[in-house]
Protein backbone atom coordinates (compact mmCIF):
# COMPACT_ATOMS: atom_id res chain seq x y z
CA UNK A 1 -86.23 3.94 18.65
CA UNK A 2 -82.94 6.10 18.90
CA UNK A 3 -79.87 4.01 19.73
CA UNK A 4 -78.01 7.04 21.55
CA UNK A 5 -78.40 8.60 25.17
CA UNK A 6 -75.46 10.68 25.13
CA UNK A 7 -74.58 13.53 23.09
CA UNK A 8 -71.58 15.68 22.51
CA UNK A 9 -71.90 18.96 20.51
CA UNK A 10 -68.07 19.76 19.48
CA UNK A 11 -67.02 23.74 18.78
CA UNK A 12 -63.69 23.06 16.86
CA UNK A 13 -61.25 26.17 16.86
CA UNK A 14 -57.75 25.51 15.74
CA UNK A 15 -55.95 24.94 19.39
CA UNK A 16 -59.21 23.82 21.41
CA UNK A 17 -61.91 21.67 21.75
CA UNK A 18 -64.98 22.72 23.56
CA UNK A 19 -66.95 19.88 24.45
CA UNK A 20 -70.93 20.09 25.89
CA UNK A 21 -71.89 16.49 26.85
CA UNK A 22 -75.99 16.34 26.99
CA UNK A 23 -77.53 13.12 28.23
CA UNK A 24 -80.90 12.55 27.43
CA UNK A 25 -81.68 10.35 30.86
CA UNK A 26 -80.68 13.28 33.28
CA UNK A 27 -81.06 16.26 30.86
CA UNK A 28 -78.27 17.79 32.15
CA UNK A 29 -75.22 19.52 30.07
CA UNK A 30 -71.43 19.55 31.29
CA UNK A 31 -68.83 21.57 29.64
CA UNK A 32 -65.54 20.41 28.87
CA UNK A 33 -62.71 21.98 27.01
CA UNK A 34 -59.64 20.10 25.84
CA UNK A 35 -56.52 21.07 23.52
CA UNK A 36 -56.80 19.85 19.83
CA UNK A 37 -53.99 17.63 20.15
CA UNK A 38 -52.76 14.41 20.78
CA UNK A 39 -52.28 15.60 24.81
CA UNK A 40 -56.30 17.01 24.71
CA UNK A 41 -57.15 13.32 23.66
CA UNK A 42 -55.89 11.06 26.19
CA UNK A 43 -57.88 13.59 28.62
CA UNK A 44 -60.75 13.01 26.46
CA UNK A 45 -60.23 9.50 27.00
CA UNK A 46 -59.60 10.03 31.04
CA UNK A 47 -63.11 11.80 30.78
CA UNK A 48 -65.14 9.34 29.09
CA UNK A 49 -63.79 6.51 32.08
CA UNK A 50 -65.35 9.13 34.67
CA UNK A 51 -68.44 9.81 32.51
CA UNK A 52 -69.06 5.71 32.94
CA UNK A 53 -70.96 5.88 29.43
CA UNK A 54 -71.71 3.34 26.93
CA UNK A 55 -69.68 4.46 24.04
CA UNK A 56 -72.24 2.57 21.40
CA UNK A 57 -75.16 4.56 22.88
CA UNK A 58 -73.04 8.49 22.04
CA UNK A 59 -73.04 10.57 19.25
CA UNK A 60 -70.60 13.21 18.48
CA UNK A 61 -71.64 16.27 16.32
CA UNK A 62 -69.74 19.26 15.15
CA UNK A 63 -69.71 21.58 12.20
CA UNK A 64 -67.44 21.13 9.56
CA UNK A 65 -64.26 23.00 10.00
CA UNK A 66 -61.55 21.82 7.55
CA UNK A 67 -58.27 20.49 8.79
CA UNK A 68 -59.40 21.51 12.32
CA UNK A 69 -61.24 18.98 12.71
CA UNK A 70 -58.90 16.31 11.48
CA UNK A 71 -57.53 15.08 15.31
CA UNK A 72 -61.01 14.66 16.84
CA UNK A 73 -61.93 12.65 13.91
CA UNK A 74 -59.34 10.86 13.52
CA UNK A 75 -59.63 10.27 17.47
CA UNK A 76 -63.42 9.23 16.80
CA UNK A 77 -62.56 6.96 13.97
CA UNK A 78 -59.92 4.96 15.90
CA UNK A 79 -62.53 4.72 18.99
CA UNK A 80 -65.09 3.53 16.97
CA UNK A 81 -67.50 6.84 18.42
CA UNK A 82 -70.39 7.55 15.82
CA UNK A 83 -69.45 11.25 14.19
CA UNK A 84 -71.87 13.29 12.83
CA UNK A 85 -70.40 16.19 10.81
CA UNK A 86 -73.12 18.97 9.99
CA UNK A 87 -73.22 21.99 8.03
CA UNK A 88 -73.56 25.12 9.96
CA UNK A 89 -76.11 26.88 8.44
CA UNK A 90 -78.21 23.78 9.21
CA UNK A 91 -77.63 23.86 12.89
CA UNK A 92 -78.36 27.42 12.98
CA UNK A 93 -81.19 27.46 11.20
CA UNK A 94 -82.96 25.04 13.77
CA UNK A 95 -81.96 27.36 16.68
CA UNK A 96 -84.50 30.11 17.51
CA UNK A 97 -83.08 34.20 17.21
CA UNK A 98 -80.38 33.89 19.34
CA UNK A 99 -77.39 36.62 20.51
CA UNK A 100 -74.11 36.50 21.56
CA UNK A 101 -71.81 33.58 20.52
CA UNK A 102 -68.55 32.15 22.00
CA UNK A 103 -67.18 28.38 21.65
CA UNK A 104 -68.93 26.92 25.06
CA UNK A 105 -72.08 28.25 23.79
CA UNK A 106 -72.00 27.01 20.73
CA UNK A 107 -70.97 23.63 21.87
CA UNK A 108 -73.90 23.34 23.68
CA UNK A 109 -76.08 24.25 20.72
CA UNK A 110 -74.99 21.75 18.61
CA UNK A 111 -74.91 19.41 21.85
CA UNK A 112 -79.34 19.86 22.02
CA UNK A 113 -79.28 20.24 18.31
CA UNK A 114 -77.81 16.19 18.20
CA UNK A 115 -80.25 15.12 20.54
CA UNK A 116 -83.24 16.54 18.82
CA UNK A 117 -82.71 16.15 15.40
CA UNK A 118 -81.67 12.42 14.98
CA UNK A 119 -84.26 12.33 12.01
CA UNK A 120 -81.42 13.92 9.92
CA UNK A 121 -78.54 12.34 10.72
CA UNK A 122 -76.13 11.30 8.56
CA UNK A 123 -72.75 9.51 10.07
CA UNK A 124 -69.66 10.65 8.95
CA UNK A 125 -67.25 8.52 7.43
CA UNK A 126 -63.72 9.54 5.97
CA UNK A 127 -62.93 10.76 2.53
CA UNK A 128 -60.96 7.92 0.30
CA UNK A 129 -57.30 8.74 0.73
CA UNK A 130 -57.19 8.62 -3.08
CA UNK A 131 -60.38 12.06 -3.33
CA UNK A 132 -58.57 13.35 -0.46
CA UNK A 133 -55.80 13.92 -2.10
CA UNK A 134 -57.13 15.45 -4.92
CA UNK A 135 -59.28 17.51 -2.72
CA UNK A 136 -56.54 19.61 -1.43
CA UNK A 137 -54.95 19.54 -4.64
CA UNK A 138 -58.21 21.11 -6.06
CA UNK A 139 -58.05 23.84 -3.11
CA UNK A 140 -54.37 24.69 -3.88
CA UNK A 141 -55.13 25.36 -7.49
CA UNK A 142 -58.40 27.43 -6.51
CA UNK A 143 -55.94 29.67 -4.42
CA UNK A 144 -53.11 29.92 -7.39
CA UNK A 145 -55.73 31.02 -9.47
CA UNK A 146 -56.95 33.52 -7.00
CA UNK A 147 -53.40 34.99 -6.34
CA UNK A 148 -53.34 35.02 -10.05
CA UNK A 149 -56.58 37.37 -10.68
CA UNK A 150 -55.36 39.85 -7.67
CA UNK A 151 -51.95 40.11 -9.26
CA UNK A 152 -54.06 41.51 -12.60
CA UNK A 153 -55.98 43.76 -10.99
CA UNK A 154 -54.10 46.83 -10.97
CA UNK A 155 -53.60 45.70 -15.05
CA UNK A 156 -56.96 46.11 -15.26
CA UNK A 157 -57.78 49.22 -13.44
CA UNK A 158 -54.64 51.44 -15.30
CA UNK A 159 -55.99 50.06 -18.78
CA UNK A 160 -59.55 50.86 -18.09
CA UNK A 161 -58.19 54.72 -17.63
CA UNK A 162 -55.82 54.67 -20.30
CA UNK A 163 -52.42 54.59 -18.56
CA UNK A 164 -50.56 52.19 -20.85
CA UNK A 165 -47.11 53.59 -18.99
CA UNK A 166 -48.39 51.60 -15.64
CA UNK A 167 -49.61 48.97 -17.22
CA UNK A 168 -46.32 48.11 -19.40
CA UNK A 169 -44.56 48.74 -16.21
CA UNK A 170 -46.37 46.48 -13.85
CA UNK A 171 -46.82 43.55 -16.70
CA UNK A 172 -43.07 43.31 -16.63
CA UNK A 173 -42.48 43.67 -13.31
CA UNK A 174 -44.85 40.43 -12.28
CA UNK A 175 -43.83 38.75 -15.25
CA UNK A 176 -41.64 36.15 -13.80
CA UNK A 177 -43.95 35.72 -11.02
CA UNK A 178 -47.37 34.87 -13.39
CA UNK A 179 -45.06 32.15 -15.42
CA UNK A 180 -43.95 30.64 -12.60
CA UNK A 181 -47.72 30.20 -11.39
CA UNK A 182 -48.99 28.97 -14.65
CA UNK A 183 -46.32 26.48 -14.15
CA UNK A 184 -47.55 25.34 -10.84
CA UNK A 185 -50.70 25.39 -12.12
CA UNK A 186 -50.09 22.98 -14.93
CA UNK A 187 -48.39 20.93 -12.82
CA UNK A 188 -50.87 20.69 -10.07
CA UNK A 189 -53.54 19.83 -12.71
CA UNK A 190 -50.92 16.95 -13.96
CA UNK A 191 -50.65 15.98 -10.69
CA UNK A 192 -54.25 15.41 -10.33
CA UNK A 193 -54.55 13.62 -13.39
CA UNK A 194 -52.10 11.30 -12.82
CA UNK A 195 -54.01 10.62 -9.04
CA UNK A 196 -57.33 9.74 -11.24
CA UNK A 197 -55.67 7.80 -14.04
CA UNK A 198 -54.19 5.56 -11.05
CA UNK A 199 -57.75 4.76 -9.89
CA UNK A 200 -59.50 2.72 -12.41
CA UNK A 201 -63.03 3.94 -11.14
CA UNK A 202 -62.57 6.77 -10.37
CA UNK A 203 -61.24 6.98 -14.16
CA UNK A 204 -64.20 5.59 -15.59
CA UNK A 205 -66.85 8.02 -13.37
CA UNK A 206 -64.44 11.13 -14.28
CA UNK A 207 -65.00 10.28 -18.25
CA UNK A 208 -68.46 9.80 -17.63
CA UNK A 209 -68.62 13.19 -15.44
CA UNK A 210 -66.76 14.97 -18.28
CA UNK A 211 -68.48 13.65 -21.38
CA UNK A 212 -71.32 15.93 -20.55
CA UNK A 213 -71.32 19.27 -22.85
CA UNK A 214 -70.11 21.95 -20.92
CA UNK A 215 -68.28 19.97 -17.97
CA UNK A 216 -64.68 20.31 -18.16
CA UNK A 217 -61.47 19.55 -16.24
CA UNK A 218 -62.19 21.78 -13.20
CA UNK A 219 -65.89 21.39 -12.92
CA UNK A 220 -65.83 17.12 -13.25
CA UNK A 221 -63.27 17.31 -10.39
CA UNK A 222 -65.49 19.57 -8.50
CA UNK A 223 -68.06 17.86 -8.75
CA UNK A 224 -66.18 14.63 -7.62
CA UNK A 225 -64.71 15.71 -5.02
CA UNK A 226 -67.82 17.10 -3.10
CA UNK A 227 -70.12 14.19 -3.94
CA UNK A 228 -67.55 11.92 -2.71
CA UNK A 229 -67.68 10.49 -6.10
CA UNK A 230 -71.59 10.55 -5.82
CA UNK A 231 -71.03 8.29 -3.09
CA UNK A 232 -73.55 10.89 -0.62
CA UNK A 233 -75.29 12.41 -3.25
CA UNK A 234 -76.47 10.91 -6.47
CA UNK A 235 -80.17 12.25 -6.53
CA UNK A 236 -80.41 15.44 -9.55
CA UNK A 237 -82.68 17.26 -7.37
CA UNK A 238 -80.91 17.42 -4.13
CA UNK A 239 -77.40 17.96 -6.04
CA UNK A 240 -79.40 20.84 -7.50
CA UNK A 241 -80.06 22.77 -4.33
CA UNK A 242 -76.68 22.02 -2.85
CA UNK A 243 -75.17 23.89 -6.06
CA UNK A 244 -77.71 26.73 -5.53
CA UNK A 245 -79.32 26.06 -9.22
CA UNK A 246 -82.78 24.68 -8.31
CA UNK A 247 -85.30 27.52 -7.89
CA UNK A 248 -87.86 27.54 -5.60
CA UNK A 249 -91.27 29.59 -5.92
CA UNK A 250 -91.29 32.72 -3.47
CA UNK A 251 -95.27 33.63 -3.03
CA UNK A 252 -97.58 33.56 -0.11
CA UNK A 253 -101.03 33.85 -0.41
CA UNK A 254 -102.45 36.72 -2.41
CA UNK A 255 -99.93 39.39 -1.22
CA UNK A 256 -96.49 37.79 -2.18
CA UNK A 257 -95.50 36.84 -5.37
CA UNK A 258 -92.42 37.19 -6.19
CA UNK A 259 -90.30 36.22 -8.48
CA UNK A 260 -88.82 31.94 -8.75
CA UNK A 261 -85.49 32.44 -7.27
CA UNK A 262 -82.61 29.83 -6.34
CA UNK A 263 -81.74 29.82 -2.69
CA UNK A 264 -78.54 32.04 -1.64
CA UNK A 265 -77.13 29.41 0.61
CA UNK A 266 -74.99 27.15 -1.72
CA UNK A 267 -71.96 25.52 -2.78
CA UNK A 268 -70.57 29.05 -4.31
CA UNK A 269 -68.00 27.41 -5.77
CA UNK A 270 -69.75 24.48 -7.04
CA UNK A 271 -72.27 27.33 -8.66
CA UNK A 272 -69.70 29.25 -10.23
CA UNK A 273 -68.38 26.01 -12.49
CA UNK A 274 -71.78 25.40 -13.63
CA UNK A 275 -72.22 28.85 -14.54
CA UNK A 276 -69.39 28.51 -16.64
CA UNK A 277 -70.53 25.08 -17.99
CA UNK A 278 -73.62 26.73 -19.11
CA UNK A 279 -71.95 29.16 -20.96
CA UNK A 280 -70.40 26.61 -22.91
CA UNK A 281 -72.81 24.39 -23.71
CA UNK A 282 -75.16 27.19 -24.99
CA UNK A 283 -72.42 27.90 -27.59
CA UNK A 284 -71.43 23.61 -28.44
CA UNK A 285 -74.23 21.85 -27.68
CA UNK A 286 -77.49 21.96 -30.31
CA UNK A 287 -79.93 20.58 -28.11
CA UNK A 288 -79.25 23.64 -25.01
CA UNK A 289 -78.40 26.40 -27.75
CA UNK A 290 -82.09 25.88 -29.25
CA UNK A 291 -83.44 25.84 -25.72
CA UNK A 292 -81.46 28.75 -24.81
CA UNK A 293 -82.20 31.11 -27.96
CA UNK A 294 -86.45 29.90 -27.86
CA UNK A 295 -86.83 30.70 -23.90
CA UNK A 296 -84.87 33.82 -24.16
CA UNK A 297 -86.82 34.88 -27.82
CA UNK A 298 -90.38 34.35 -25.83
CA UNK A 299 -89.36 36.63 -23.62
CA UNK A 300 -87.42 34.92 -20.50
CA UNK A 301 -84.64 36.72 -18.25
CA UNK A 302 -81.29 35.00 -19.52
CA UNK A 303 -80.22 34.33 -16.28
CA UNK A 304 -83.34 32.53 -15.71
CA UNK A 305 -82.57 30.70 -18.53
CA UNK A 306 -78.99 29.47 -18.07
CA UNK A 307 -79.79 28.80 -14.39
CA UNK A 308 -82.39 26.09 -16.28
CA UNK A 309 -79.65 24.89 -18.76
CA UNK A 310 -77.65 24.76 -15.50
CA UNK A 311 -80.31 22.07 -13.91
CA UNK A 312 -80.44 20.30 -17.55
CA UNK A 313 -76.43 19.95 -17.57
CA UNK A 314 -76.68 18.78 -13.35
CA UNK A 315 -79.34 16.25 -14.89
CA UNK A 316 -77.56 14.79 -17.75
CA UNK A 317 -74.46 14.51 -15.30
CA UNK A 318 -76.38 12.47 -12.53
CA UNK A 319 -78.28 10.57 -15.00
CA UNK A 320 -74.66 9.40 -16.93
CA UNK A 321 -73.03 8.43 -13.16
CA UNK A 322 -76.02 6.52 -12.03
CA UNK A 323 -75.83 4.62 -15.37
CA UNK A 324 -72.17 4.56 -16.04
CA UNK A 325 -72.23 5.49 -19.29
CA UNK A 326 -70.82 8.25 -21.40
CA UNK A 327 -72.97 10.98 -22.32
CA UNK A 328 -74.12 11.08 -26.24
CA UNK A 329 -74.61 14.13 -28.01
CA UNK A 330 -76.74 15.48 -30.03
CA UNK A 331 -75.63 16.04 -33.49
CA UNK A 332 -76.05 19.16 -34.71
């Protein structure tokens, strides 16, 4: 039997809170909207005294926003309110064609989508303060690196069309800047080190993460971070389709049949590091680099392929954390 009567779907923005309260007794839905600060919380508070509702029988749910989320949460946390933090696409996705789209809306949305989807909840619970910190560390070197590649664009483009002039001019000009990013990028990466070393298991599942061919510094952190250290996902299969590597068939009785395609809605970045895992464990390991060269000799799409060594490498990774050991290889 579901334990909740009252739910609140949440539209987060970065200075307000829209709030739709739905009660499943009266089937009614009351809007609220409240600053996302300290000053919007003690209303919240004020509100929930003039609701007169059991606190244990309501359920908060809200997409995930990032750090804009962080003072309702916190708020929630402190009061002891179940939180349910969805992805969007998921909430959309149960909602029929719909058009038009501004916060109370939405908050009311997610407010029906709490109260009939219960099946696939999943309570929220804060990241360790220890992942959390290497979280944002992970997101400040993904942006260094970013501001890195722009700043070697125009490098790029004048050397494709022969202008060495522009290019020995530009090098030198952003010279000072690059070093002083591959600096912050070492010590970021240091920095992050240093946070895992200090954590005796979360040293022992990042040597186990990284002892598979083809995952490296990067990638194992990746992967740590948005597994909570496989704390909510440990399962090859579902890790799989949140990394957008697990193919699915695409046919339909006798009139579709296309081809086995992975779905487009994935953890880009997540797909990106396995990509490059792949890569390299095509080239080190013996056991993948046989697969690899057989598949793609009888005739496969290579991308096809590595997307399967990409599964293989996913499998070996799951299979090491769930067992705590180190990952053997093959010899060659």
């Amino acid at each position: 039997m579901n334990q909740y009567k009252h739910f609140f779907g949440v539209d987060v923005s970065k200075n307000t809170i829209d709030i739709s309260y739905y009660c499943s007794d009266k089937e009614q839905i009351i809007h609220r909207q409240f600053a996302n600060q300290s000053d919007g919380m003690n209303e919240m508070t004020q509100w929930f005294v003039d609701l007169s509702i059991e606190i244990r029988e309501a359920l908060f749910c809200m997409e995930e926003t990032g750090l804009y989320c962080f003072t309702l949460t916190n708020y929630l946390l402190k009061n002891g309110i179940d939180t349910w933090v969805e992805h969007a696409l998921n909430i959309k996705r149960s909602i029929a064609l719909s058009r038009g789209k501004n916060d109370k809306v939405d908050s009311k949305r997610i407010a029906q989508y709490a109260a009939t989807h219960t099946d696939r909840l999943r309570l929220w619970k804060p990241m360790n303060a220890t992942l959390e910190k290497i979280k944002h560390l992970a997101a400040l070197r993904d942006r260094i690196v970013e501001t890195q590649k722009r700043l070697l664009v125009p490098i790029k483009e004048f050397e494709a069309v022969g202008n060495t002039e522009m290019v020995k001019l530009i090098r030198n000009s952003i010279k000072t800047t690059i070093a002083a990013l591959d600096k912050d990028l070492k010590n970021i990466e240091s920095k992050i080190i240093d946070i895992v070393n200090s954590d005796d298991h979360l040293l022992q599942l990042y040597k186990v993460v990284v002892s598979v061919v083809g995952i490296g510094f990067v990638t194992g952190i990746n992967l740590i971070v948005h597994t909570q250290a496989f704390t909510i996902m440990n399962d090859s299969r579902k890790l799989a389709c949140y990394c957008g590597v697990a193919p699915f068939e695409y046919s339909s009785g006798s009139s579709i049949r296309g081809k086995t395609k992975v779905h487009p809605m994935a953890n880009k970045k997540l797909k990106c590091n396995l990509h490059m895992a792949a890569l390299s464990a095509v080239r080190t390991d013996a056991d993948l680099k046989k697969y690899y060269e057989r598949k793609v000799e009888e005739g496969k799409n290579k991308m096809s392929v590595l997307n399967a060594v990409r599964n293989k490498i996913l499998n070996r990774v799951v299979a090491c954390v769930n067992k705590n050991k180190e990952y053997v290889k093959v010899p060659a």
